[in-house]
N, C-alpha and C. Protein backbone atom coordinates (compact mmCIF):
# COMPACT_ATOMS: atom_id res chain seq x y z
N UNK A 1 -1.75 16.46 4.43
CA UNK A 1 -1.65 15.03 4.32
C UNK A 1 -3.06 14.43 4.26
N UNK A 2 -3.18 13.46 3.62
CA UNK A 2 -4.35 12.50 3.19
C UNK A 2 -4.65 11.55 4.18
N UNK A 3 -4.70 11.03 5.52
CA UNK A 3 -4.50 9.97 6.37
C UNK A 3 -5.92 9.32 6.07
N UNK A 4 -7.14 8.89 5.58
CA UNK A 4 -7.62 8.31 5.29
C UNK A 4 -8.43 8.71 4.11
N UNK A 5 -9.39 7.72 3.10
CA UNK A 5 -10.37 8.08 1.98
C UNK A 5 -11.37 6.61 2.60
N UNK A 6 -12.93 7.37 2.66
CA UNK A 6 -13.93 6.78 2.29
C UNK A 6 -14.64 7.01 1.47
N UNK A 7 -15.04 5.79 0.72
CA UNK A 7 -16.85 5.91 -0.04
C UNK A 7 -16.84 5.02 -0.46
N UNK A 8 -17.23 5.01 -2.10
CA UNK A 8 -17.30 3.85 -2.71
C UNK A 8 -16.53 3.29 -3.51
N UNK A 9 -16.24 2.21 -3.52
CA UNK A 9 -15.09 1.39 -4.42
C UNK A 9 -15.80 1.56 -6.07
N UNK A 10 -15.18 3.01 -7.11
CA UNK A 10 -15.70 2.34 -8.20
C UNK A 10 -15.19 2.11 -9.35
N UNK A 11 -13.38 1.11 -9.02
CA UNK A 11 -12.73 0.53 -9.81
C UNK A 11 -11.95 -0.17 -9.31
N UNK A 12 -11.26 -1.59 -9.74
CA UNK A 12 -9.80 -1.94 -9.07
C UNK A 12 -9.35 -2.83 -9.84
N UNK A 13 -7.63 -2.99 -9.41
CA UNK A 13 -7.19 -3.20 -9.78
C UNK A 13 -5.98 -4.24 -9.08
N UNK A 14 -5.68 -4.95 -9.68
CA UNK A 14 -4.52 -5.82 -8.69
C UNK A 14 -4.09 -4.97 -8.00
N UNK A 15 -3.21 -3.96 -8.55
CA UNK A 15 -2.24 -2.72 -7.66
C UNK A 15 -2.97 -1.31 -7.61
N UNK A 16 -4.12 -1.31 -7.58
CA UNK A 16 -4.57 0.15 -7.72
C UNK A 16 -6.53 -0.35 -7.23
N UNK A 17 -6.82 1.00 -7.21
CA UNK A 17 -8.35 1.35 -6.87
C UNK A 17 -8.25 2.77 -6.90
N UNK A 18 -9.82 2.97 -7.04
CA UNK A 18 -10.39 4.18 -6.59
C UNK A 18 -11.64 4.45 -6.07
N UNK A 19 -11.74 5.36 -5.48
CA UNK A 19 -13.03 5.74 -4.18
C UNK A 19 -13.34 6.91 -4.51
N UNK A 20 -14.80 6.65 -4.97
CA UNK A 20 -15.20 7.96 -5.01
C UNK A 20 -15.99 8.35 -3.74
N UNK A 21 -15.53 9.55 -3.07
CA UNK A 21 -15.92 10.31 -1.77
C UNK A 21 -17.77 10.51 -1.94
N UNK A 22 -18.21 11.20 -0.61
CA UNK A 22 -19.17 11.51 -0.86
C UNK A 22 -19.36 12.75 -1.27
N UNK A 23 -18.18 13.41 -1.46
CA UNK A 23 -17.93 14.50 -1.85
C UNK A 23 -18.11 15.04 -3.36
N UNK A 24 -17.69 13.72 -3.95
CA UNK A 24 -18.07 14.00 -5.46
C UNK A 24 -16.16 13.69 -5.78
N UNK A 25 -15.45 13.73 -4.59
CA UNK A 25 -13.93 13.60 -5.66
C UNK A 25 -13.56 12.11 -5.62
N UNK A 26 -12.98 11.03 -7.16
CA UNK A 26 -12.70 10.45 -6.85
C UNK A 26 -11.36 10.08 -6.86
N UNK A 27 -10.51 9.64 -5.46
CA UNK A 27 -9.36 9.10 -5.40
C UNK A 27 -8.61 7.92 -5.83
N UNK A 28 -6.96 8.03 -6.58
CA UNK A 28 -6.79 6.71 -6.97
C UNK A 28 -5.62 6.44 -6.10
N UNK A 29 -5.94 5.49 -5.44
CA UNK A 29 -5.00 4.89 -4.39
C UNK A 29 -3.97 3.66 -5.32
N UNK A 30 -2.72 3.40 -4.91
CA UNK A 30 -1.99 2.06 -5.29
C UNK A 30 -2.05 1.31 -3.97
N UNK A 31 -2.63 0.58 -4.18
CA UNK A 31 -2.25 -0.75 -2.98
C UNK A 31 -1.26 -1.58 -2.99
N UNK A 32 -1.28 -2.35 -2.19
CA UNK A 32 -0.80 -3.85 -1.84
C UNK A 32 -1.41 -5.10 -1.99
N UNK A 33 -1.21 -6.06 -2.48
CA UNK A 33 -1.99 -7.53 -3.16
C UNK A 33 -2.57 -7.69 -1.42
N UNK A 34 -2.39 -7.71 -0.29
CA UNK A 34 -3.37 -8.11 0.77
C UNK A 34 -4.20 -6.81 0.64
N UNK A 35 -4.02 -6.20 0.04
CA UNK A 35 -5.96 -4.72 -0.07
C UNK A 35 -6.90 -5.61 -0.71
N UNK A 36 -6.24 -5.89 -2.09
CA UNK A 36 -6.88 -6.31 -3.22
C UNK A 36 -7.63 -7.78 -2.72
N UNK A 37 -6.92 -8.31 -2.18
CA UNK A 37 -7.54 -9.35 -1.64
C UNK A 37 -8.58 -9.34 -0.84
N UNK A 38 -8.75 -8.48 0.16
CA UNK A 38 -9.79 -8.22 0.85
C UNK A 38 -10.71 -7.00 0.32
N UNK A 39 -10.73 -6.56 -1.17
CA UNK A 39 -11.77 -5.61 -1.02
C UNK A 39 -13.40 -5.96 -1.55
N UNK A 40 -13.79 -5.03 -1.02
CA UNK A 40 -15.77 -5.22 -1.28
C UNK A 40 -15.80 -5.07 -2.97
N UNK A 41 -17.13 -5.17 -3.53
CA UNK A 41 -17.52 -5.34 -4.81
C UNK A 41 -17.67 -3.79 -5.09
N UNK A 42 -17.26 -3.53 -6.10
CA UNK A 42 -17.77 -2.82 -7.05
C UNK A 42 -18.87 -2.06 -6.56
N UNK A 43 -18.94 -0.38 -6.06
CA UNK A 43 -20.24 0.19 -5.50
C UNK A 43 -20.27 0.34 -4.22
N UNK A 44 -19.25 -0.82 -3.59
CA UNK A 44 -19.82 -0.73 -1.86
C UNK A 44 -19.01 0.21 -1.20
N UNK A 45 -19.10 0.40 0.20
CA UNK A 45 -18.41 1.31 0.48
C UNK A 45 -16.76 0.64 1.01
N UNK A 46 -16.28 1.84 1.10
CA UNK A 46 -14.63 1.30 1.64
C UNK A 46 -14.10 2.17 2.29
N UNK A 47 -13.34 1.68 3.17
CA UNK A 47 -12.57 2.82 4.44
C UNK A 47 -10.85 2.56 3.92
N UNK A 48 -10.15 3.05 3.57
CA UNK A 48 -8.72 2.99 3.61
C UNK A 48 -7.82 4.07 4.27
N UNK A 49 -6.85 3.51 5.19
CA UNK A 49 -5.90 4.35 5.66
C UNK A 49 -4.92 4.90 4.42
N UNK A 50 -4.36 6.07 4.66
CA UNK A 50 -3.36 6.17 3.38
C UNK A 50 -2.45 6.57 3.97
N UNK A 51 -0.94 7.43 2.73
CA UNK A 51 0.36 7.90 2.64
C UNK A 51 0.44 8.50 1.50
N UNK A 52 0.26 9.29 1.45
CA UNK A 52 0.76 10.34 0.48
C UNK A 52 2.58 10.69 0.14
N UNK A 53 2.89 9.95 -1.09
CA UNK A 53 4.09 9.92 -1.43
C UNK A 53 4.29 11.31 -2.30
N UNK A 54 4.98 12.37 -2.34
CA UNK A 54 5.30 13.34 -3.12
C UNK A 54 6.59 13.58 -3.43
N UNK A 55 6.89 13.35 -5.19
CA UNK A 55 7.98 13.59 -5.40
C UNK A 55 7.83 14.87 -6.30
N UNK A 56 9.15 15.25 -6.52
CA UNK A 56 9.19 16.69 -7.36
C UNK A 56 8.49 16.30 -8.95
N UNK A 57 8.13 15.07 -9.45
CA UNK A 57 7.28 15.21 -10.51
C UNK A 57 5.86 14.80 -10.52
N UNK A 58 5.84 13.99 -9.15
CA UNK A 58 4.28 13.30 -9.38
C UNK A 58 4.09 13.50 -7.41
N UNK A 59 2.91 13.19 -7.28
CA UNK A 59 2.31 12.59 -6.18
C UNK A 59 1.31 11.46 -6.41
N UNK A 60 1.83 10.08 -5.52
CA UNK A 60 1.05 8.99 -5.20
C UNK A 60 0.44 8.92 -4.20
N UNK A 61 -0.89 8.21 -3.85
CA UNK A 61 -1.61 8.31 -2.98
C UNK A 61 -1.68 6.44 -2.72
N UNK A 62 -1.09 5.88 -1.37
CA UNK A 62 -0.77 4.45 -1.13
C UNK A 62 -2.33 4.11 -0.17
N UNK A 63 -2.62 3.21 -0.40
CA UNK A 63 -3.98 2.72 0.17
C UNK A 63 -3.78 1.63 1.02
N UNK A 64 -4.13 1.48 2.38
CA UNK A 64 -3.55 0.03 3.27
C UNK A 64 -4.81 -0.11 4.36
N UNK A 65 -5.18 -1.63 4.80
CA UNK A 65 -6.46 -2.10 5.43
C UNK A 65 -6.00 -0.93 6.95
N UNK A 66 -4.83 -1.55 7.47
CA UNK A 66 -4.63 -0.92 9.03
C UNK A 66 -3.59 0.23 8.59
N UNK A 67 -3.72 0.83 10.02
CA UNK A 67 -2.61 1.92 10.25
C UNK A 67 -1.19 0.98 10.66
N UNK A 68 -1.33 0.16 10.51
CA UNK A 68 -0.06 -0.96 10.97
C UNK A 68 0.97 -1.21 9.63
N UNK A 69 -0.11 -1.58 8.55
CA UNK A 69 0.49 -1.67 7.41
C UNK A 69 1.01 -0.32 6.76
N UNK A 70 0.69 0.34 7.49
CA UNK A 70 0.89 1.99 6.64
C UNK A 70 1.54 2.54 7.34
N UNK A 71 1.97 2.33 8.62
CA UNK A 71 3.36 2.72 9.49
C UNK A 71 4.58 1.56 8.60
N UNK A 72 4.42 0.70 8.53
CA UNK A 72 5.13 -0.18 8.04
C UNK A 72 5.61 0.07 6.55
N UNK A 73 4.83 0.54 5.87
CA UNK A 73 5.47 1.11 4.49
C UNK A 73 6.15 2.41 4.51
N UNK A 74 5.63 3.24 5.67
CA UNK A 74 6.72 4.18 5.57
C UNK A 74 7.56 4.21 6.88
N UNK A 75 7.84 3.30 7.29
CA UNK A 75 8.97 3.11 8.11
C UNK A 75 9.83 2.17 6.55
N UNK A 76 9.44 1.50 5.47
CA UNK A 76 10.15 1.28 4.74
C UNK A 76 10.73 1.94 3.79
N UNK A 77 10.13 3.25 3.74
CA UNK A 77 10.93 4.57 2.87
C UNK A 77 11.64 4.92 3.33
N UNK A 78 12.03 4.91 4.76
CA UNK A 78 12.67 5.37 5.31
C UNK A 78 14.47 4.81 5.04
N UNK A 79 14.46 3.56 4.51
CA UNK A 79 15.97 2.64 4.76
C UNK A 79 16.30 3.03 2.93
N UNK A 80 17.50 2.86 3.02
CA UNK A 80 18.41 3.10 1.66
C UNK A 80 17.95 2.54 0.40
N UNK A 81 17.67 3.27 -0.24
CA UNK A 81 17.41 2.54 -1.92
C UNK A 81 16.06 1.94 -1.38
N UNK A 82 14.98 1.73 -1.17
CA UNK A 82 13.74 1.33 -0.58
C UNK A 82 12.61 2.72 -1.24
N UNK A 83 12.10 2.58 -2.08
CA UNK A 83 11.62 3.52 -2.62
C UNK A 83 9.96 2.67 -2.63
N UNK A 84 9.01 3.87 -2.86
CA UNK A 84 7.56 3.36 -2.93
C UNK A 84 7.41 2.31 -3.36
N UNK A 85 7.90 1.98 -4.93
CA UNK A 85 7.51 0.43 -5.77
C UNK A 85 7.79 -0.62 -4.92
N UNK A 86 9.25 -0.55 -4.20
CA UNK A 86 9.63 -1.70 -3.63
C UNK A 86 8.99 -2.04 -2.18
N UNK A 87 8.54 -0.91 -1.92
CA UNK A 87 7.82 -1.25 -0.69
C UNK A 87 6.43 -1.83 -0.33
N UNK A 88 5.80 -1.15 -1.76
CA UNK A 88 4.59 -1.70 -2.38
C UNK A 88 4.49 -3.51 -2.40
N UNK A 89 5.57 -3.67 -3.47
CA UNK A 89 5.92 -5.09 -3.45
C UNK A 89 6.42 -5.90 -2.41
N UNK A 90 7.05 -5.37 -1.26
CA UNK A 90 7.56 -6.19 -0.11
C UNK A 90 6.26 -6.58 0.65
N UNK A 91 4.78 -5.66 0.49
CA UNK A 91 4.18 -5.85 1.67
C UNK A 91 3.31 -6.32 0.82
N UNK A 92 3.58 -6.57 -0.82
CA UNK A 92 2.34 -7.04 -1.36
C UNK A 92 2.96 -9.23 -1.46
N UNK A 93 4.07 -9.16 -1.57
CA UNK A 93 4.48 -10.63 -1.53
C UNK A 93 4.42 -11.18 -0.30
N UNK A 94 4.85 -10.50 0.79
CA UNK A 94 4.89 -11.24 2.37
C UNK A 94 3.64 -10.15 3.50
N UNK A 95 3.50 -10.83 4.30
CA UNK A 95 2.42 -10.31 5.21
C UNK A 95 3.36 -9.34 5.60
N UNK A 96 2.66 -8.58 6.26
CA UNK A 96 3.70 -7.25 7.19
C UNK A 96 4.17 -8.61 8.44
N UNK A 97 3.51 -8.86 9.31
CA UNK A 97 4.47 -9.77 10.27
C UNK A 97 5.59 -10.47 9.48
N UNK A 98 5.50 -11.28 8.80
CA UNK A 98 6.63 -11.83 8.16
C UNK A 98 7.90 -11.17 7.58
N UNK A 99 7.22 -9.81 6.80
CA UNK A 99 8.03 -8.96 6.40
C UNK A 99 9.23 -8.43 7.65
N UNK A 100 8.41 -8.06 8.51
CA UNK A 100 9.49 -7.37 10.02
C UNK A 100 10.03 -8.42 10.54
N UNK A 101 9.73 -10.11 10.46
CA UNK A 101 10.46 -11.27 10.94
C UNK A 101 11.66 -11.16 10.16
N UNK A 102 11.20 -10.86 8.95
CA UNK A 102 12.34 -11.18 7.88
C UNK A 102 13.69 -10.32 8.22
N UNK A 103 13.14 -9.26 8.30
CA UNK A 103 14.14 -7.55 8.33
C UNK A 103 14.85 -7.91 9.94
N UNK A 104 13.87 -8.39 10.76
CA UNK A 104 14.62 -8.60 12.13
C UNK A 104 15.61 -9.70 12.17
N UNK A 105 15.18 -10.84 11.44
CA UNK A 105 15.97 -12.20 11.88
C UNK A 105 17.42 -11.84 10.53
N UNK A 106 17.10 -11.03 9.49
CA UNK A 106 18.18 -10.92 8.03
C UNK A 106 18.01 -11.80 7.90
N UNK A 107 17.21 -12.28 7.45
CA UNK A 107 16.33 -13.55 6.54
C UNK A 107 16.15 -13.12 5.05
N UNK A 108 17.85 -13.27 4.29
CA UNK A 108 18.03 -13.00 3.44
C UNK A 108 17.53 -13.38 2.05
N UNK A 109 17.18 -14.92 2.48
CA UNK A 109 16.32 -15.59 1.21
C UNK A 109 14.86 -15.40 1.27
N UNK A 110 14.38 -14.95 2.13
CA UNK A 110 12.62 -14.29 2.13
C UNK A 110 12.76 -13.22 1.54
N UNK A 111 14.34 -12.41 2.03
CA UNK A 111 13.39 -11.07 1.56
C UNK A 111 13.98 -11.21 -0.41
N UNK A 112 15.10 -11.94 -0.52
CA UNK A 112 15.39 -12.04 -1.69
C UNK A 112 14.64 -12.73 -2.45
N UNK A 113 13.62 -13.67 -2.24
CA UNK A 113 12.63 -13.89 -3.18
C UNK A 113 11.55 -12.87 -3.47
N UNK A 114 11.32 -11.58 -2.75
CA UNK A 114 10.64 -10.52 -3.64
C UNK A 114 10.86 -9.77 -5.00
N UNK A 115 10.77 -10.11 -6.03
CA UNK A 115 10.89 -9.37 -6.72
C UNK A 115 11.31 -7.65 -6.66
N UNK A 116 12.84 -7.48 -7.13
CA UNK A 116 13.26 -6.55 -7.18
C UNK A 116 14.08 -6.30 -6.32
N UNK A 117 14.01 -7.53 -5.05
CA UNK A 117 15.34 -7.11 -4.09
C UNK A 117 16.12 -8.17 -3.99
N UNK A 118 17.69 -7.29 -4.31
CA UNK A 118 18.70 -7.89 -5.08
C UNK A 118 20.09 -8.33 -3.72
């Protein structure tokens, strides 16, 4: 398992980045719109917690600021039909607090204004 990547930020993307190590390898993480929001420029360095998603055709590598947000996405793989994309998107439209207000109170019209959940 992958539980964190440092170095340098040297690409991004609304839903994506990559870090190249000091190692020489560089990683491409998918984020969440609160990463993207908070990341450094181009060159600097960056710390991200991860999750390594592996399916029988691909492996994704998920990028998140805390270990809070990244317990939280995969405590969301965990529930029915809740697959990486959608979880991506739940924590990229609502904060993680809001998100677990939502799921706790069945605050059906928060979580139904995310895109993709029906």
């Amino acid at each position: 398992m992958i539980a964190r990547v440092e170095g340098k930020l040297v690409a991004k993307d609304l839903d994506s980045l990559e870090v190249m190590t000091s190692g020489g390898v560089a990683y491409e993480l998918t984020i969440p719109l609160s990463v993207y929001e908070t990341l450094p420029r181009l060159g600097e360095d960056i710390a991200l917690h991860t999750s390594l998603v592996v399916k029988e055709d691909s492996w994704q590598l998920f990028g998140f600021a805390s270990v809070f947000e990244k317990r939280l996405f995969e405590k969301l793989l965990t529930a029915n039909g809740v697959g990486p994309a959608l979880a991506i998107g739940l924590l990229s439209a609502l904060s993680a607090n809001r998100l677990i207000r939502a799921i706790r109170e069945k605050d059906i019209p928060t979580l139904q204004s995310v895109p993709r959940v029906g």
